[in-house]
C-alpha atoms as a PDB file:
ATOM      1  CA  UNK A   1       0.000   0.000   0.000  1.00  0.00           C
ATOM      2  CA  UNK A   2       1.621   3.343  -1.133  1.00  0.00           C
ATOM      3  CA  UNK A   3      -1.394   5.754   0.656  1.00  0.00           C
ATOM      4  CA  UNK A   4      -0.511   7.685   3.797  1.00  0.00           C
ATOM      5  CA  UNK A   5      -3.631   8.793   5.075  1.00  0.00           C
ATOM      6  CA  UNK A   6      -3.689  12.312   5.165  1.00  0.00           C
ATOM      7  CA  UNK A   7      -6.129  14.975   6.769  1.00  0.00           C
ATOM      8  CA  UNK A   8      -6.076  17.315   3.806  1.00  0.00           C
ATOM      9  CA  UNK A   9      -6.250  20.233   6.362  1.00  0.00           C
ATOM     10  CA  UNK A  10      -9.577  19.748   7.473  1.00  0.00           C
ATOM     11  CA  UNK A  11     -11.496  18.418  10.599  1.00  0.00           C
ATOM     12  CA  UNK A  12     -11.243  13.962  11.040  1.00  0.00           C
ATOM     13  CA  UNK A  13     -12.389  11.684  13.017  1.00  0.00           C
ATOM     14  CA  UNK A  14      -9.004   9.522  12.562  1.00  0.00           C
ATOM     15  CA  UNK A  15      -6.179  11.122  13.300  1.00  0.00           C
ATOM     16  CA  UNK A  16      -2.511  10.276  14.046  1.00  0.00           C
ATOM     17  CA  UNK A  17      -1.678   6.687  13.796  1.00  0.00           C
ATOM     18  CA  UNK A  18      -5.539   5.885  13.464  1.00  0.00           C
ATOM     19  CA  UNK A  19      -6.137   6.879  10.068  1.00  0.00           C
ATOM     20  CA  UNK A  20      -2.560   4.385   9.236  1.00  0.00           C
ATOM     21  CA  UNK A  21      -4.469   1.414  11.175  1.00  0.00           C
ATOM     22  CA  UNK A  22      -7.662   2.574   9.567  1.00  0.00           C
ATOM     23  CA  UNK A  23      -5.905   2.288   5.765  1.00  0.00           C
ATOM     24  CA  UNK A  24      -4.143  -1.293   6.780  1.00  0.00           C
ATOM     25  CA  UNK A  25      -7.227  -2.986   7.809  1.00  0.00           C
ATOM     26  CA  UNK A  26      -8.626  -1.838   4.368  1.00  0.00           C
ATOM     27  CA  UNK A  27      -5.814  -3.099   2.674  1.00  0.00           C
ATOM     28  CA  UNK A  28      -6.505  -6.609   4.302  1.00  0.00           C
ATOM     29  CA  UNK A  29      -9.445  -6.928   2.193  1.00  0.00           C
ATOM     30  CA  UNK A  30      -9.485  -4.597  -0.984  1.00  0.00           C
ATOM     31  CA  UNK A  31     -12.409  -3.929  -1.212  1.00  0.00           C
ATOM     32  CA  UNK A  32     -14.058  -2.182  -4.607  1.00  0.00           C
ATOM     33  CA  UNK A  33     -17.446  -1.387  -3.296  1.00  0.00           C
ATOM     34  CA  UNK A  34     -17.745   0.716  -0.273  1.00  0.00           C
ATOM     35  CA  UNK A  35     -20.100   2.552   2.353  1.00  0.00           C
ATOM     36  CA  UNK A  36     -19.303   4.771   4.883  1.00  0.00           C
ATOM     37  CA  UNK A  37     -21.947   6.361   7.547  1.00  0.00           C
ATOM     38  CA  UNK A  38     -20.815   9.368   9.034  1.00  0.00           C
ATOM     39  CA  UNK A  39     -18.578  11.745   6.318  1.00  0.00           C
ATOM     40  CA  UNK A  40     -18.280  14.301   8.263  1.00  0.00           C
ATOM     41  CA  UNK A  41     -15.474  16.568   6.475  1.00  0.00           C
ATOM     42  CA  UNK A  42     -14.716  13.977   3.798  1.00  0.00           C
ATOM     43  CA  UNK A  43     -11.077  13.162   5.110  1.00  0.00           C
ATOM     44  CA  UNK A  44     -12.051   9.614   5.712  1.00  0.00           C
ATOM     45  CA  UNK A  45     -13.871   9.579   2.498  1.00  0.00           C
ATOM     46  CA  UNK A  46     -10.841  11.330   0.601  1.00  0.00           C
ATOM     47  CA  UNK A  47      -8.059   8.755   1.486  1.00  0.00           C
ATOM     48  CA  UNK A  48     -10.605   5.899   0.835  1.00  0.00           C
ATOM     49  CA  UNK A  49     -11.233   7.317  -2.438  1.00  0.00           C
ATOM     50  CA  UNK A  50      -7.482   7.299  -2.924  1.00  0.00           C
ATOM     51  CA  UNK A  51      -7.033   3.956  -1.732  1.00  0.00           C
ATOM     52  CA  UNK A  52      -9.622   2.416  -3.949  1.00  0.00           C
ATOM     53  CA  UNK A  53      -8.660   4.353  -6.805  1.00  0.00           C
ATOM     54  CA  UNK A  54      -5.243   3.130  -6.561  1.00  0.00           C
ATOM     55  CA  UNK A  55      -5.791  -0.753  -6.490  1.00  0.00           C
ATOM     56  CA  UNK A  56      -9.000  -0.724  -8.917  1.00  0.00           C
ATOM     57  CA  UNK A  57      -8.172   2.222 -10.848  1.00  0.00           C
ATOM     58  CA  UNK A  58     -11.635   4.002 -12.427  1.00  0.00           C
ATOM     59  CA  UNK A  59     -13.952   0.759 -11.456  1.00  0.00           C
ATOM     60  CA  UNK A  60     -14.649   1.411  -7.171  1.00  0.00           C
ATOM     61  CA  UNK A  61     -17.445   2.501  -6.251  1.00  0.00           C
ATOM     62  CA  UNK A  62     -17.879   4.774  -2.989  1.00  0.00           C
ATOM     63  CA  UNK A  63     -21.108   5.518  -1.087  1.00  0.00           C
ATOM     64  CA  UNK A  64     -21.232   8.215   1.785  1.00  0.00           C
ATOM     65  CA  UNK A  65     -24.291   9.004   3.970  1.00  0.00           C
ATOM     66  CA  UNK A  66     -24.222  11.857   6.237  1.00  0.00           C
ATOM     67  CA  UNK A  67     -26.813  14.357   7.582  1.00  0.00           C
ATOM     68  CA  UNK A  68     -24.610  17.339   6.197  1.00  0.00           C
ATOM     69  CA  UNK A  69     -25.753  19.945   8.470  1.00  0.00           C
ATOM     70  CA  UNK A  70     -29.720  18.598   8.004  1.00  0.00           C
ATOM     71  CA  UNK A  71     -32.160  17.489  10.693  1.00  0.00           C
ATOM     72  CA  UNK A  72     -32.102  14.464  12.447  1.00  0.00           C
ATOM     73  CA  UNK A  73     -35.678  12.192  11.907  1.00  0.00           C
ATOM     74  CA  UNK A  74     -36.036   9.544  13.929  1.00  0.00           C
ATOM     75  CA  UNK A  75     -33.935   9.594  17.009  1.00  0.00           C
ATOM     76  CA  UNK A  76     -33.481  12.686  19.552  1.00  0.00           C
ATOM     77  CA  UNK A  77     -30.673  11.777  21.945  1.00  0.00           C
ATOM     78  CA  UNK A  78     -28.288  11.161  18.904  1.00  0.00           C
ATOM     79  CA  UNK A  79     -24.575  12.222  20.290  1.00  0.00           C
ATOM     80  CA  UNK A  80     -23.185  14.721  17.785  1.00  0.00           C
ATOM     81  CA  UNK A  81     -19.540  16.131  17.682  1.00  0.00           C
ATOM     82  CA  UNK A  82     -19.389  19.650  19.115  1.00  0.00           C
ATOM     83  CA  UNK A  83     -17.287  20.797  16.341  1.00  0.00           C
ATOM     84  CA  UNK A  84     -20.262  20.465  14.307  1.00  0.00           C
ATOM     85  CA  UNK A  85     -22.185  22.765  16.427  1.00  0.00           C
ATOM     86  CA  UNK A  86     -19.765  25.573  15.937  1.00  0.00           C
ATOM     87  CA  UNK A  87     -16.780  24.451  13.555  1.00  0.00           C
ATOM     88  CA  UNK A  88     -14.266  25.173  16.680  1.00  0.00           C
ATOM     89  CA  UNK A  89     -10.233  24.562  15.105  1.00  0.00           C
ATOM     90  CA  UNK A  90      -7.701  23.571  17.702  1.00  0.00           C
ATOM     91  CA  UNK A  91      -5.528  25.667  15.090  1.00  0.00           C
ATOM     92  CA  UNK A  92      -6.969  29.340  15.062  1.00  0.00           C
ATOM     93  CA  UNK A  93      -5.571  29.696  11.287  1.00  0.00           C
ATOM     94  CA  UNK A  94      -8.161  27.196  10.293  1.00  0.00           C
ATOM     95  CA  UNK A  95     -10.740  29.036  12.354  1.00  0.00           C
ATOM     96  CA  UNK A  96      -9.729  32.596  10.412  1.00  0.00           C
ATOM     97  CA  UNK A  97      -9.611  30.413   7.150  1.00  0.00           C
ATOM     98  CA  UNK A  98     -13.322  28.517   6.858  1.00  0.00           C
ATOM     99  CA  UNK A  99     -15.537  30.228   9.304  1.00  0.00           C
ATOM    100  CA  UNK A 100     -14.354  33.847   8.056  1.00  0.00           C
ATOM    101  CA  UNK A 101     -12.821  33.713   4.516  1.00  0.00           C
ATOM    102  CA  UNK A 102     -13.885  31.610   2.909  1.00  0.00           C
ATOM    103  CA  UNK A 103     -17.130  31.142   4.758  1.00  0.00           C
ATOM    104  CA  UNK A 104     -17.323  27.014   4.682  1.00  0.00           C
ATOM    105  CA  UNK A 105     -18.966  24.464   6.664  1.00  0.00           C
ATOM    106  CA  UNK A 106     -16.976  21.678   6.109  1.00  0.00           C
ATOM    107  CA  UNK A 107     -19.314  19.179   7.421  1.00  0.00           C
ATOM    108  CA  UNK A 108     -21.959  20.341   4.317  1.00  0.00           C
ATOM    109  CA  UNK A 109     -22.828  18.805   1.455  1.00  0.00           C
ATOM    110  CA  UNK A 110     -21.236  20.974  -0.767  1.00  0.00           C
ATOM    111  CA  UNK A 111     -18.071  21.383   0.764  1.00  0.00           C
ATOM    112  CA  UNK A 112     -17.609  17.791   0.619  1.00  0.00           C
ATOM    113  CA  UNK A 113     -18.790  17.393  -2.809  1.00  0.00           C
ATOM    114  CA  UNK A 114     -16.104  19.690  -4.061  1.00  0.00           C
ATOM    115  CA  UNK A 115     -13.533  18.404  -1.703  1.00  0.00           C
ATOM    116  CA  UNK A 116     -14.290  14.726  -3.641  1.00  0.00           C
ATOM    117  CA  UNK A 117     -14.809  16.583  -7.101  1.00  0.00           C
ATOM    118  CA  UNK A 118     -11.683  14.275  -7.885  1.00  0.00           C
ATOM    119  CA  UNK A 119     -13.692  11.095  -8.146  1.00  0.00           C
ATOM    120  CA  UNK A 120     -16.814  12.686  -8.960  1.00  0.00           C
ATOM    121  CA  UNK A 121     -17.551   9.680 -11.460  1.00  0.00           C
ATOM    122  CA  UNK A 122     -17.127   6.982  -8.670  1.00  0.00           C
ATOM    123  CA  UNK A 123     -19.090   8.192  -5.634  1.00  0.00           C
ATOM    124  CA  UNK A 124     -22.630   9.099  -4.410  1.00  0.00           C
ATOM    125  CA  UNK A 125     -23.311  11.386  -1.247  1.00  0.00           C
ATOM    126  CA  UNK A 126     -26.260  11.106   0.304  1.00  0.00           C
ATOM    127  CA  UNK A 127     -28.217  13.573   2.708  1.00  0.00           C
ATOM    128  CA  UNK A 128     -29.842  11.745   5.650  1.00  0.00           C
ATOM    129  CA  UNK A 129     -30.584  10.077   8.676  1.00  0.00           C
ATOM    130  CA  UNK A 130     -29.528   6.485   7.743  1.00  0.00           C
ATOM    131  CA  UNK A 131     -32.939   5.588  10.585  1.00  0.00           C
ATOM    132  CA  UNK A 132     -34.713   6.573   7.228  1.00  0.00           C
ATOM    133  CA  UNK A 133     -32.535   6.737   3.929  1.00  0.00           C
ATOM    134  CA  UNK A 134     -30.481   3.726   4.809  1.00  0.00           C
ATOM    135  CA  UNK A 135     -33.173   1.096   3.987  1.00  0.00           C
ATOM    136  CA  UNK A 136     -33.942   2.810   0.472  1.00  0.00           C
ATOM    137  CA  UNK A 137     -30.535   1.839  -0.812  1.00  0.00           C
ATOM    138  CA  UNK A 138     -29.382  -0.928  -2.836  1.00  0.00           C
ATOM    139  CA  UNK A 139     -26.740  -2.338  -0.680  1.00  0.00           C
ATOM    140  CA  UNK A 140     -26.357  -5.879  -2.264  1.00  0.00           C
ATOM    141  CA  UNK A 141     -22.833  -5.149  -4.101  1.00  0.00           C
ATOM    142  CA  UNK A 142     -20.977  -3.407  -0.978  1.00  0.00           C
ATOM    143  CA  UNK A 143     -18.407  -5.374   0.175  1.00  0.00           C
ATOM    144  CA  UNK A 144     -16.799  -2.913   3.156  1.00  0.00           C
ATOM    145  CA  UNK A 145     -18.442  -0.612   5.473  1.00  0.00           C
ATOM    146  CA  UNK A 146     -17.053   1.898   7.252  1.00  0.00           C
ATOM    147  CA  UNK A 147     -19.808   2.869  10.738  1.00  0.00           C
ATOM    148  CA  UNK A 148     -19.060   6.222  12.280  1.00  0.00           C
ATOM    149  CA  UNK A 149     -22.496   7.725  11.570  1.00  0.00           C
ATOM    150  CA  UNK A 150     -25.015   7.935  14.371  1.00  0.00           C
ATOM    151  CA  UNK A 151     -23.892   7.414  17.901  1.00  0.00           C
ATOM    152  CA  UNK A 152     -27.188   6.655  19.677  1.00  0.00           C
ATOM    153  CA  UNK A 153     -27.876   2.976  20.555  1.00  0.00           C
ATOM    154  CA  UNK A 154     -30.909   3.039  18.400  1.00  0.00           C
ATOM    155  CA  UNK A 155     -29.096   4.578  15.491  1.00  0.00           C
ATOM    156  CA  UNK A 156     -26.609   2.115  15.903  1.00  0.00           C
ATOM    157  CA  UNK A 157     -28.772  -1.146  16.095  1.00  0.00           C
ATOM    158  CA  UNK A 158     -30.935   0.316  13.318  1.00  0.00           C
ATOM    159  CA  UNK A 159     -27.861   0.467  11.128  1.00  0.00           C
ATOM    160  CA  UNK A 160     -26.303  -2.776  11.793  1.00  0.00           C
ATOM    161  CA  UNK A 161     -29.687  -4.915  11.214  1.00  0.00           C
ATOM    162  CA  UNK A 162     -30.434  -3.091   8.267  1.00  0.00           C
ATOM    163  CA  UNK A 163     -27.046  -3.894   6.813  1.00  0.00           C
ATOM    164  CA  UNK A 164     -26.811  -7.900   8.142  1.00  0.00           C
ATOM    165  CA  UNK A 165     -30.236  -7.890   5.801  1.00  0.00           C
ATOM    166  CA  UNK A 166     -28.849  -6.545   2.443  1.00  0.00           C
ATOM    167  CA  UNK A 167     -25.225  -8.566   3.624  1.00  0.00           C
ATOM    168  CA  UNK A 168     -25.339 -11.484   5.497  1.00  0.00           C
ATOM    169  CA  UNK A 169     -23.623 -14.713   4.328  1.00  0.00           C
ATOM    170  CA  UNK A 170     -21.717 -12.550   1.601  1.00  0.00           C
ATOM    171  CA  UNK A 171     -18.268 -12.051   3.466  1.00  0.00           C
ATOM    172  CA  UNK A 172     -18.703  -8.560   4.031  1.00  0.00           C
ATOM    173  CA  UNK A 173     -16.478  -6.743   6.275  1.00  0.00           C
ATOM    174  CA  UNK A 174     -18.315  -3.807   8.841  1.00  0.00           C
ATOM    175  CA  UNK A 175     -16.025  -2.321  10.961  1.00  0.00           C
ATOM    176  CA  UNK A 176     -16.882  -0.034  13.462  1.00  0.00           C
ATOM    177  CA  UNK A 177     -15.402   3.125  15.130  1.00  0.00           C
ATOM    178  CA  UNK A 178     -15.497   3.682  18.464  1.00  0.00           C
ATOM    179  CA  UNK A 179     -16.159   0.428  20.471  1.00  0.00           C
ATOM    180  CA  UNK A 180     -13.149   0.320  22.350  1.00  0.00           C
ATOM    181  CA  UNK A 181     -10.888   2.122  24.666  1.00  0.00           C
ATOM    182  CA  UNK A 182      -9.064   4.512  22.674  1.00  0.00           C
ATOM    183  CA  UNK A 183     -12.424   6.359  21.551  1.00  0.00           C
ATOM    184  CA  UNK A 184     -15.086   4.472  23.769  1.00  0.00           C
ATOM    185  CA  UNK A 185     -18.631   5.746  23.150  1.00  0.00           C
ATOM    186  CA  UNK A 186     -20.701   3.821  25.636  1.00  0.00           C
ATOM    187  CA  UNK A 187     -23.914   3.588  23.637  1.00  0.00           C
ATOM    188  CA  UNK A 188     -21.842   1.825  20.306  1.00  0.00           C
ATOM    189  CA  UNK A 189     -20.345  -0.440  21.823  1.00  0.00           C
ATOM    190  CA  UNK A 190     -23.824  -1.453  23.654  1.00  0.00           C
ATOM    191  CA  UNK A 191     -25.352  -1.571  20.751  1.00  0.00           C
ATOM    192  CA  UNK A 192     -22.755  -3.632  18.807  1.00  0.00           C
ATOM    193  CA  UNK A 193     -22.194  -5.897  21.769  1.00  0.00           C
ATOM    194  CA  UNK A 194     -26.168  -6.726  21.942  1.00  0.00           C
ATOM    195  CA  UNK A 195     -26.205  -7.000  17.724  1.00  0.00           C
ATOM    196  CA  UNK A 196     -23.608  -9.610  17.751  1.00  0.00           C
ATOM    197  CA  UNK A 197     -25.071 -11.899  20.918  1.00  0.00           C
ATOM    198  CA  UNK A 198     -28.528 -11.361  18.843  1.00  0.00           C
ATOM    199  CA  UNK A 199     -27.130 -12.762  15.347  1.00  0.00           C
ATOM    200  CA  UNK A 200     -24.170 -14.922  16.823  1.00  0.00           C
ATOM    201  CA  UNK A 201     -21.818 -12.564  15.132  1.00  0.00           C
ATOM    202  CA  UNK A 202     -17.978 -12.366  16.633  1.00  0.00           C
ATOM    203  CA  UNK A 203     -16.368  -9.355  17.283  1.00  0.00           C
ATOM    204  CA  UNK A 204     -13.049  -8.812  16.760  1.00  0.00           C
ATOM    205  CA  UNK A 205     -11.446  -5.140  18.441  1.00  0.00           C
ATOM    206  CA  UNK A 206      -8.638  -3.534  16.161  1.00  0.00           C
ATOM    207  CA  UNK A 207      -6.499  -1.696  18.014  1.00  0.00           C
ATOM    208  CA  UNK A 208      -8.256  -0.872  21.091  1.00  0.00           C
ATOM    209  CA  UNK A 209     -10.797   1.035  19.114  1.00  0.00           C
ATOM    210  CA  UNK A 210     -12.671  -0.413  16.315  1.00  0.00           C
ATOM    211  CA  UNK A 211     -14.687  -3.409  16.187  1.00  0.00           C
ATOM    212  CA  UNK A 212     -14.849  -5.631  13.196  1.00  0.00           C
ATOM    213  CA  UNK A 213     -17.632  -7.792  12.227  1.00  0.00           C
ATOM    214  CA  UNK A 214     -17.878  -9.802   9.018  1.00  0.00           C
ATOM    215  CA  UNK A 215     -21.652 -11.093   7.682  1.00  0.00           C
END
């Protein structure tokens, strides 16, 4: 693998060594397909796009869901990042830079559509809580998922049984961020940890932090 997962300057979920770990484990499997829940600034998205592009050339296929800055539908304690609420930088350059210059929420819908204007041809973004939009989309070809959407149990368990239906018995990797120590979010790793009892699915933790389950 020749990627280095970069952050492009912009706000991640992964960062440090975790976006490295994140790339390996997708290396393990290759996959050409993928979904990821929960976009956020497209950084994730970006170096997957990369990655894919890289090993399958013009032929992968990415799928992002997000709310983009819209309303959630169907659950009202979902846990949301607080740099969402007011697109706070650790680094007060970037905080000049996108809430004052240039004017851009980086968690939007557009912003990330021209931040991934690179592999316009190869990916779909889609607006939504995945309680309601997941379960209109043709999931059947996937054959990764990255979850970092919704943090809520409900969201959570709503996710995962929606995608064990449209995967199951296929091989299909879902890993999951923060189940264990390193970014423990109490109500994900309920949720996964009642999922997998339910449906006799094993768990295994990468890295102290995500959880990987193959259907």
């Amino acid at each position: 693998m020749k990627n280095k997962y970069k952050s492009y300057w912009r706000k991640s979920g992964l960062k440090g060594k975790w976006g490295e770990i994140y790339l390996n484990h997708l290396d393990q499997f290759k996959p050409k397909n993928f979904l990821e829940i929960g976009v956020f600034c497209g950084v994730t998205a970006r170096n997957t796009c990369e990655y894919l592009n890289e090993i399958h050339g013009n032929t992968f296929s990415y799928i992002g869901i997000d709310l983009f800055g819209g309303k959630k539908e169907a659950v009202s304690d979902e846990i949301e990042p607080t740099f969402l609420q007011k697109q706070n930088f650790s680094n007060p350059l970037k905080k000049i830079y996108y809430n004052y210059i240039v004017k851009e929420n980086l968690n939007s819908l557009e912003s990330n559509q021209k931040f991934l204007k690179k592999f316009k041809n190869n990916i779909k973004l889609i607006a939504g809580d995945t309680n309601v939009v997941l379960k209109s989309i043709d999931l059947n070809h996937i054959d990764y998922v990255f979850l970092d959407g919704g943090h809520s149990y409900q969201t959570v368990i709503n996710d995962l049984e929606i995608l064990l239906r449209n995967l199951k018995g296929k091989n299909k990797v879902v890993l999951c961020d923060d189940y264990g120590k390193a970014s423990f979010i109490k109500e994900v790793k309920n949720a996964i940890d009642d999922f997998s009892e339910k449906n006799n699915i094993q768990i295994r933790i990468i890295s102290n932090r995500f959880a990987e389950l193959i259907f």
